[in-house]
PDB file of N, CA and C in Angstrom:
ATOM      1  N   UNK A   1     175.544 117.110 112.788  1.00  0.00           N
ATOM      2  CA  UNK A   1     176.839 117.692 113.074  1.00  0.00           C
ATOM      3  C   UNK A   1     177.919 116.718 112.599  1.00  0.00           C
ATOM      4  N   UNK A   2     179.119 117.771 111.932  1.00  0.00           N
ATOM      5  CA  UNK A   2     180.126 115.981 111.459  1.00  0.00           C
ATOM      6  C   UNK A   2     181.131 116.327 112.225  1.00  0.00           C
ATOM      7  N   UNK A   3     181.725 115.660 112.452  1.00  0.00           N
ATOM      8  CA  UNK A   3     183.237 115.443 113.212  1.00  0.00           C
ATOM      9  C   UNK A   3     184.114 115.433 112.261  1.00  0.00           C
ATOM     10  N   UNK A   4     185.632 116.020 112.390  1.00  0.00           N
ATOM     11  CA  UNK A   4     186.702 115.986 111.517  1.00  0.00           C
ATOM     12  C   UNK A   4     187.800 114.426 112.371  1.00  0.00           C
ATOM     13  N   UNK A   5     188.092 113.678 111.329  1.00  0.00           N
ATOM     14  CA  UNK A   5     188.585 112.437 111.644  1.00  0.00           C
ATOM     15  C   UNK A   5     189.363 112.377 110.368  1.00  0.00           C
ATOM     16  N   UNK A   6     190.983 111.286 110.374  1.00  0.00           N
ATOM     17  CA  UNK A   6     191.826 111.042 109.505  1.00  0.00           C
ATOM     18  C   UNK A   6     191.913 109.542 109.907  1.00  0.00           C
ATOM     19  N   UNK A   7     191.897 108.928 108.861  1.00  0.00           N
ATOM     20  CA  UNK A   7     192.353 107.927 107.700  1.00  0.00           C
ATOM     21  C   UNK A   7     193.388 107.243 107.074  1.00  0.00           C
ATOM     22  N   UNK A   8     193.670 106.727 106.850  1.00  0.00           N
ATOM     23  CA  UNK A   8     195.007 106.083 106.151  1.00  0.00           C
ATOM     24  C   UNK A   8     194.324 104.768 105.007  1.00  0.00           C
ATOM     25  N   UNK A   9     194.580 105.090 104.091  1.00  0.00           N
ATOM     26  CA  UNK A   9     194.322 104.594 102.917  1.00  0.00           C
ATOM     27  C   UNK A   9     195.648 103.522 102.451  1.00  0.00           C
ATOM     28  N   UNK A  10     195.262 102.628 101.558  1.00  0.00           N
ATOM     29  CA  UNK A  10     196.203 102.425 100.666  1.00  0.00           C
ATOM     30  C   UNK A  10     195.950 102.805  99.650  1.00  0.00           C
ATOM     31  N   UNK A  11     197.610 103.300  98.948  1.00  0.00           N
ATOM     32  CA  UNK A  11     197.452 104.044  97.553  1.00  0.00           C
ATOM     33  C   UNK A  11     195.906 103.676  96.492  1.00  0.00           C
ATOM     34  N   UNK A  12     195.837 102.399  96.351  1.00  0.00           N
ATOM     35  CA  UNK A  12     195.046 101.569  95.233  1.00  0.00           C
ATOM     36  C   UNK A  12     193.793 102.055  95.645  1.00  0.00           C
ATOM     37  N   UNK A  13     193.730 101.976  96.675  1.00  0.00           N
ATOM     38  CA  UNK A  13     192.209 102.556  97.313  1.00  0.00           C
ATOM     39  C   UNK A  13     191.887 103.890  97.512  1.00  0.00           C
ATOM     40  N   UNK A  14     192.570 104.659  97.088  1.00  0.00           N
ATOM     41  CA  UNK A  14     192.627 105.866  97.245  1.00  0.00           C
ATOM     42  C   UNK A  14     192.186 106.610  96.106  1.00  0.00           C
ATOM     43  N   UNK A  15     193.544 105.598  94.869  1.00  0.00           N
ATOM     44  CA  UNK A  15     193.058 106.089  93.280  1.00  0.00           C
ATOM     45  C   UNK A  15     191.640 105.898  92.797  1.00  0.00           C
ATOM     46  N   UNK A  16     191.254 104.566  93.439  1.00  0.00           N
ATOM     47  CA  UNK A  16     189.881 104.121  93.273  1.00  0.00           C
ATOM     48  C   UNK A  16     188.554 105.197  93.592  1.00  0.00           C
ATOM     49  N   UNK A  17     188.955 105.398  94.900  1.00  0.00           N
ATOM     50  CA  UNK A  17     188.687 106.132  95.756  1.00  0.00           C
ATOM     51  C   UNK A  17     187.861 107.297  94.978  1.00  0.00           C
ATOM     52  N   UNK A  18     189.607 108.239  94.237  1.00  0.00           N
ATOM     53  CA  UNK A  18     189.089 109.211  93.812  1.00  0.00           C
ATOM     54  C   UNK A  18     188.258 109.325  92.269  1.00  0.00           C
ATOM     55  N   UNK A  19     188.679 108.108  91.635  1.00  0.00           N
ATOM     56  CA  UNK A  19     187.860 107.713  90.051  1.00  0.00           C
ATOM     57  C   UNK A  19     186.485 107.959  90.733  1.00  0.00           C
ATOM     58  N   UNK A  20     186.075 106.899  91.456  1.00  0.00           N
ATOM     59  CA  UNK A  20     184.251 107.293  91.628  1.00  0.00           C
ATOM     60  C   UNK A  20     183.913 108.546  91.904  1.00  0.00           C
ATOM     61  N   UNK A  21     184.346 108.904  93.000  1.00  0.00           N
ATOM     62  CA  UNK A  21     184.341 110.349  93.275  1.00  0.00           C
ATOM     63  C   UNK A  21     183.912 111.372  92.097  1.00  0.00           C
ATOM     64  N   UNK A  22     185.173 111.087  90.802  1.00  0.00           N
ATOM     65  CA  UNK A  22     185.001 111.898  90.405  1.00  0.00           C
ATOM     66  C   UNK A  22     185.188 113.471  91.075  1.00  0.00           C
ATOM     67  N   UNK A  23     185.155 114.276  90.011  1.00  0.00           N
ATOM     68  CA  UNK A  23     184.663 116.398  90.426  1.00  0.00           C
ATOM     69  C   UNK A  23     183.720 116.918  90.926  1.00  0.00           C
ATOM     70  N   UNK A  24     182.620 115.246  91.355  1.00  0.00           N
ATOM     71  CA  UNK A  24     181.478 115.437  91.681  1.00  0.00           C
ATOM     72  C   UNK A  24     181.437 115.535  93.117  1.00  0.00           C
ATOM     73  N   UNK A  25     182.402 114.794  93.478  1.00  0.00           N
ATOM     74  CA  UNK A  25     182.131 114.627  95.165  1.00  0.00           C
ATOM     75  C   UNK A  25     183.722 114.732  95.866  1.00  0.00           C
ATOM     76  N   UNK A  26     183.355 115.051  97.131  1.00  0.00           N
ATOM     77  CA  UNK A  26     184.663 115.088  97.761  1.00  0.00           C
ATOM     78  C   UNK A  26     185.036 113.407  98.364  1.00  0.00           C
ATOM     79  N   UNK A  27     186.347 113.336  98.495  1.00  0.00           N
ATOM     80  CA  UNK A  27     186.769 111.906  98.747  1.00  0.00           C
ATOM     81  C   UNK A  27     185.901 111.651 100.685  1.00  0.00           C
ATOM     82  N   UNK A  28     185.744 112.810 101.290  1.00  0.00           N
ATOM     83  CA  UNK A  28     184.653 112.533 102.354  1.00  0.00           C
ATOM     84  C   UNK A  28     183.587 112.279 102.029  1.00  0.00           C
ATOM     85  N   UNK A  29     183.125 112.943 100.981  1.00  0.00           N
ATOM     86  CA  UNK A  29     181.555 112.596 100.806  1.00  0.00           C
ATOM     87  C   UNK A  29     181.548 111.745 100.510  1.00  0.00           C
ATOM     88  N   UNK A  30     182.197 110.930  99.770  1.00  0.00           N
ATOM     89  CA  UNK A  30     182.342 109.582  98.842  1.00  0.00           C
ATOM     90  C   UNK A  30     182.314 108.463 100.106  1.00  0.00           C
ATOM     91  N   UNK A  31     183.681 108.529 101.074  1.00  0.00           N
ATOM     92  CA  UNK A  31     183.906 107.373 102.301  1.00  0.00           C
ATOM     93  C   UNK A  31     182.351 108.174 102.670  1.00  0.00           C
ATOM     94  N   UNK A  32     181.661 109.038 103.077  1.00  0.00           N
ATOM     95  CA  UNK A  32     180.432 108.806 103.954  1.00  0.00           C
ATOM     96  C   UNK A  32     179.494 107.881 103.471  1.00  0.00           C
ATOM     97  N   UNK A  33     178.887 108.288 102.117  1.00  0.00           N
ATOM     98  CA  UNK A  33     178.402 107.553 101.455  1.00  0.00           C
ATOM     99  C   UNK A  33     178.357 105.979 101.348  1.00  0.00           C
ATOM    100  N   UNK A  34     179.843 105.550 101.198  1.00  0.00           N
ATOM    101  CA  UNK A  34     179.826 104.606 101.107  1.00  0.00           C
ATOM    102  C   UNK A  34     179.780 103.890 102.296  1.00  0.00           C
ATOM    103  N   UNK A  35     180.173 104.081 103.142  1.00  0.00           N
ATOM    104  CA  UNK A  35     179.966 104.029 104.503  1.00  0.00           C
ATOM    105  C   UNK A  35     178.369 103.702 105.277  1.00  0.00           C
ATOM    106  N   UNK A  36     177.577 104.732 104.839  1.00  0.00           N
ATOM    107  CA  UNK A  36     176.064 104.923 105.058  1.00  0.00           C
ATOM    108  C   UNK A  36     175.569 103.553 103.959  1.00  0.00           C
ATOM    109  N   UNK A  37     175.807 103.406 103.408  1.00  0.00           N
ATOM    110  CA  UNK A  37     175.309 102.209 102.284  1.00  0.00           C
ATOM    111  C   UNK A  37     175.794 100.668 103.057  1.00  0.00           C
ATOM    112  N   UNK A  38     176.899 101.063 103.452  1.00  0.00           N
ATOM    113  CA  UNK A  38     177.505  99.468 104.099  1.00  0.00           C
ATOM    114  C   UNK A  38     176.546  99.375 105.649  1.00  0.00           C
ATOM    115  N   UNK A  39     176.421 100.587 106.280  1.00  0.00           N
ATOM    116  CA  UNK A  39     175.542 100.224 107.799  1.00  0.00           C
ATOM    117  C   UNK A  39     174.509 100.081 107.466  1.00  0.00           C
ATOM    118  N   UNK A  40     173.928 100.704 106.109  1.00  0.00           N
ATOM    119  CA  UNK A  40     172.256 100.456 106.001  1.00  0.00           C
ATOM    120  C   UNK A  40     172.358  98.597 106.005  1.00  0.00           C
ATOM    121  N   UNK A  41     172.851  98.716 104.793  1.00  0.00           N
ATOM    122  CA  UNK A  41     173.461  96.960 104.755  1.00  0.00           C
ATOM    123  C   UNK A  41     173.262  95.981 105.898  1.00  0.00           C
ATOM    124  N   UNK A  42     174.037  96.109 106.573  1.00  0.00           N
ATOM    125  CA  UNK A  42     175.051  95.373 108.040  1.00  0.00           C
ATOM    126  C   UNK A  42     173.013  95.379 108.484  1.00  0.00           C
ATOM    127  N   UNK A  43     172.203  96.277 108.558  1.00  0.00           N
ATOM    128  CA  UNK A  43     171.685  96.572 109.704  1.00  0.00           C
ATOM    129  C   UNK A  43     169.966  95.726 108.866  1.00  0.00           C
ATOM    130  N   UNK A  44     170.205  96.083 107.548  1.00  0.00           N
ATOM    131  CA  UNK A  44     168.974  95.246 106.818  1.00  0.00           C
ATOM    132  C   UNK A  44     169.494  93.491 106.603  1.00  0.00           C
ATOM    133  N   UNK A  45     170.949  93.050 107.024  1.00  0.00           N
ATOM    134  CA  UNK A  45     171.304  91.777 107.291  1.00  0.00           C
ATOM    135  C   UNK A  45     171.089  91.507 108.517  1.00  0.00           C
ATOM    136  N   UNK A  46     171.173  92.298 109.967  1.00  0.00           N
ATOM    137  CA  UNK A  46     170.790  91.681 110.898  1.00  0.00           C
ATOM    138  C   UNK A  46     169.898  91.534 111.068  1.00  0.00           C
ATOM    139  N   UNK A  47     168.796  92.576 110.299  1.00  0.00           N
ATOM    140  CA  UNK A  47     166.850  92.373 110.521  1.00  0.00           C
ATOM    141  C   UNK A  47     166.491  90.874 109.950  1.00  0.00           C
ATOM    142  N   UNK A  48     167.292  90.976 108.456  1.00  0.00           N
ATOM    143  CA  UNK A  48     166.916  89.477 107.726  1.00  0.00           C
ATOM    144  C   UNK A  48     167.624  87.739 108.433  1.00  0.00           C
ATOM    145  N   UNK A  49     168.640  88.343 109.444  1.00  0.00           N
ATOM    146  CA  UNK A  49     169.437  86.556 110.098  1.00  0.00           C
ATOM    147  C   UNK A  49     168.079  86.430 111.331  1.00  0.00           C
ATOM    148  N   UNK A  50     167.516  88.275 111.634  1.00  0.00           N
ATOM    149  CA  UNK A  50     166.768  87.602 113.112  1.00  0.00           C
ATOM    150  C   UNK A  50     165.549  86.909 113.149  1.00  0.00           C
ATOM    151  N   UNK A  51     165.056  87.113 111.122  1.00  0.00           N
ATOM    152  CA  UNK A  51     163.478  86.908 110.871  1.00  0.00           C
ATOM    153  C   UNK A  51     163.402  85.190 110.497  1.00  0.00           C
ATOM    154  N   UNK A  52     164.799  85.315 110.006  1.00  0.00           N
ATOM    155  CA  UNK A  52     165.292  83.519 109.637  1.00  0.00           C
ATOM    156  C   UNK A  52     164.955  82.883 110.319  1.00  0.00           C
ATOM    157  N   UNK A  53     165.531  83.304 111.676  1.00  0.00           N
ATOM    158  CA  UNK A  53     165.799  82.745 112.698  1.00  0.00           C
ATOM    159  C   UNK A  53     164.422  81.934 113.528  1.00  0.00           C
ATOM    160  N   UNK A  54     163.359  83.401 113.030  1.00  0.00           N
ATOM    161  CA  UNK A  54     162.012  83.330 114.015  1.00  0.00           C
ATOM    162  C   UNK A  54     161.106  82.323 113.178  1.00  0.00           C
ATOM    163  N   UNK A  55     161.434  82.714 112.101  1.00  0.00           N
ATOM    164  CA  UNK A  55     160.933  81.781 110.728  1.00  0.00           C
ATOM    165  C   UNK A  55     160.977  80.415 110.798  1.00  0.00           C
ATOM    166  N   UNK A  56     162.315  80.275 110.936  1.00  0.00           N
ATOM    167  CA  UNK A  56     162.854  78.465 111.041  1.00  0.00           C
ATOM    168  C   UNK A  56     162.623  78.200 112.745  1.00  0.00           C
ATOM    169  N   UNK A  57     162.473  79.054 113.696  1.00  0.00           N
ATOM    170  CA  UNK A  57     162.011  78.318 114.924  1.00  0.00           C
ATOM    171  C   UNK A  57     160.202  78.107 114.717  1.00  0.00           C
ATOM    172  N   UNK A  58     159.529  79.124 113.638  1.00  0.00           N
ATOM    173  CA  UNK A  58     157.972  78.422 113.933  1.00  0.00           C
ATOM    174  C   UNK A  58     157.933  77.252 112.766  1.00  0.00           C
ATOM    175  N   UNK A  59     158.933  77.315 112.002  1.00  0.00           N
ATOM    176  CA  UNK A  59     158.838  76.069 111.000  1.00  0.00           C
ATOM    177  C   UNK A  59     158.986  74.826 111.898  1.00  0.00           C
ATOM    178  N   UNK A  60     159.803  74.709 112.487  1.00  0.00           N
ATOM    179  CA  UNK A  60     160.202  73.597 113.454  1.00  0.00           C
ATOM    180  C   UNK A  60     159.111  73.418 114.416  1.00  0.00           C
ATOM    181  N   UNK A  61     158.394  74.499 115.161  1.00  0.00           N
ATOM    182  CA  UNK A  61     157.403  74.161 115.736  1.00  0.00           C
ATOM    183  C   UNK A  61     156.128  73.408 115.135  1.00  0.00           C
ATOM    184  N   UNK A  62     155.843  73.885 113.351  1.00  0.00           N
ATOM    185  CA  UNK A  62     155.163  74.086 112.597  1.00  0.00           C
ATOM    186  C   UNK A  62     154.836  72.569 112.614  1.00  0.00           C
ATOM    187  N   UNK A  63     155.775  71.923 111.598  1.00  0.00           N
ATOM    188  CA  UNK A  63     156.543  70.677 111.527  1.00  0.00           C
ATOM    189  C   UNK A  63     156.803  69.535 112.341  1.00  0.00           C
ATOM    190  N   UNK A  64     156.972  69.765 113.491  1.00  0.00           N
ATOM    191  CA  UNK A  64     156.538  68.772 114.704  1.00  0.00           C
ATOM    192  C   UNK A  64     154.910  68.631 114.775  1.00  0.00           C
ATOM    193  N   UNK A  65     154.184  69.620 114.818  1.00  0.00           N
ATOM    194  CA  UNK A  65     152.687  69.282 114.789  1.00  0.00           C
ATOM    195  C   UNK A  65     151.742  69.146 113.693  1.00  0.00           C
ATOM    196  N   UNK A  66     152.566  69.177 112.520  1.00  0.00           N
ATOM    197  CA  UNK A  66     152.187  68.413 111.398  1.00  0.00           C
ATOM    198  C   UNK A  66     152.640  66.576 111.264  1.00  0.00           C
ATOM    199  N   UNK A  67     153.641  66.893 112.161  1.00  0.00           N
ATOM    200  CA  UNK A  67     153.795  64.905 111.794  1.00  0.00           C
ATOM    201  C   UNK A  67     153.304  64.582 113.380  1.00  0.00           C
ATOM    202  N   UNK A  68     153.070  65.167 113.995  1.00  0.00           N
ATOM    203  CA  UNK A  68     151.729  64.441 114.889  1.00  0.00           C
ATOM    204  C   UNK A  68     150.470  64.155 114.498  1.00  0.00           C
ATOM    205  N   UNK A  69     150.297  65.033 113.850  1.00  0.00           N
ATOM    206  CA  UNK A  69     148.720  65.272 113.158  1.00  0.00           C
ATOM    207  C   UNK A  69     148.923  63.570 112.452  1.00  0.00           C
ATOM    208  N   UNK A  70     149.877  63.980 111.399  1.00  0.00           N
ATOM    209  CA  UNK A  70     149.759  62.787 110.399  1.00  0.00           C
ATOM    210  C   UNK A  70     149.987  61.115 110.998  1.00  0.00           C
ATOM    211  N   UNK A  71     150.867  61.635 112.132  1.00  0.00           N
ATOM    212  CA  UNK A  71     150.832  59.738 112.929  1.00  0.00           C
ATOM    213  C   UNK A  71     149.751  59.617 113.716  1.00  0.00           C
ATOM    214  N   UNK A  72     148.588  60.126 113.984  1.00  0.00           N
ATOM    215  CA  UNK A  72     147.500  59.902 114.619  1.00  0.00           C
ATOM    216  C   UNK A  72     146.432  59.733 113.505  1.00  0.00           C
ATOM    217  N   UNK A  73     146.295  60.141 112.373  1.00  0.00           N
ATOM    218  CA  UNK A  73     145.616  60.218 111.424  1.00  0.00           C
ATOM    219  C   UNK A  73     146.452  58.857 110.644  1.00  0.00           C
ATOM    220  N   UNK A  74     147.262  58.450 110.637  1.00  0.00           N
ATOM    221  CA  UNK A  74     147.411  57.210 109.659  1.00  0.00           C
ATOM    222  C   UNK A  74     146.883  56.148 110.461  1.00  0.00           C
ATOM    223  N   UNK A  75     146.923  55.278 109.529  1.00  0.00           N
ATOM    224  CA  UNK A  75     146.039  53.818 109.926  1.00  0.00           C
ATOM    225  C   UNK A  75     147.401  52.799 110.353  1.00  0.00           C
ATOM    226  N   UNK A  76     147.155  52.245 111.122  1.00  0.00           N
ATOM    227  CA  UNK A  76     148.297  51.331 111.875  1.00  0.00           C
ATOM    228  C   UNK A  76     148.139  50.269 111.421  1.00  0.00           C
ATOM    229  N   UNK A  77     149.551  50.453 111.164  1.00  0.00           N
ATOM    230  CA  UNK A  77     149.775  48.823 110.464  1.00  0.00           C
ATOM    231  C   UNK A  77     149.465  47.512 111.096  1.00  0.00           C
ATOM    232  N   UNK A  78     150.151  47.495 111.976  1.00  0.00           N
ATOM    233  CA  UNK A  78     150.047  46.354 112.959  1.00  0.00           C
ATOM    234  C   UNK A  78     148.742  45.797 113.097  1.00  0.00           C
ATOM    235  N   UNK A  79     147.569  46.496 112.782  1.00  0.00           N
ATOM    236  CA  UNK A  79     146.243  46.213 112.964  1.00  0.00           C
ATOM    237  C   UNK A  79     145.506  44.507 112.078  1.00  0.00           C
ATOM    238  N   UNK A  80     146.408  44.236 111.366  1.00  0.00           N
ATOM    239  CA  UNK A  80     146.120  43.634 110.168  1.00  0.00           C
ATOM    240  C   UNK A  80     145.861  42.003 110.561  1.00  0.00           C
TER     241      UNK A  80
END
């Protein structure tokens, strides 16, 4: 179902607006469109900051128990 809603443009964005558009599309279909492209966006950037996120917290976990590994496994100096 769509809802009827108004807008306020600036001129430049408007002309723009209607070049892509083109005879092909209406200047709504066009803002939906483009619109639907920017939330897909927004929403495949918040999936990719939250995987970073989970990514670089098991790296860090990762990484602490790799340089444990390796200071129990090296040979001590002091031994000499």
């Amino acid at each position: 179902m769509k809802a009827k809603t108004s807008i306020t443009l600036s001129r430049d964005v408007l002309v723009q607006l209607d070049r892509m558009a083109g005879s092909k599309y209406s200047r709504s279909a066009m803002i939906e469109q483009v619109l639907r492209e920017y939330l897909k966006e927004r929403a495949r950037a918040a999936i990719a900051a939250r995987d970073l996120e989970r990514i670089n917290a098991a790296a860090d976990e990762l990484t602490a128990e790799a340089l444990d590994a390796l200071e129990y496994q090296a040979p001590d100096d002091d031994r000499d």
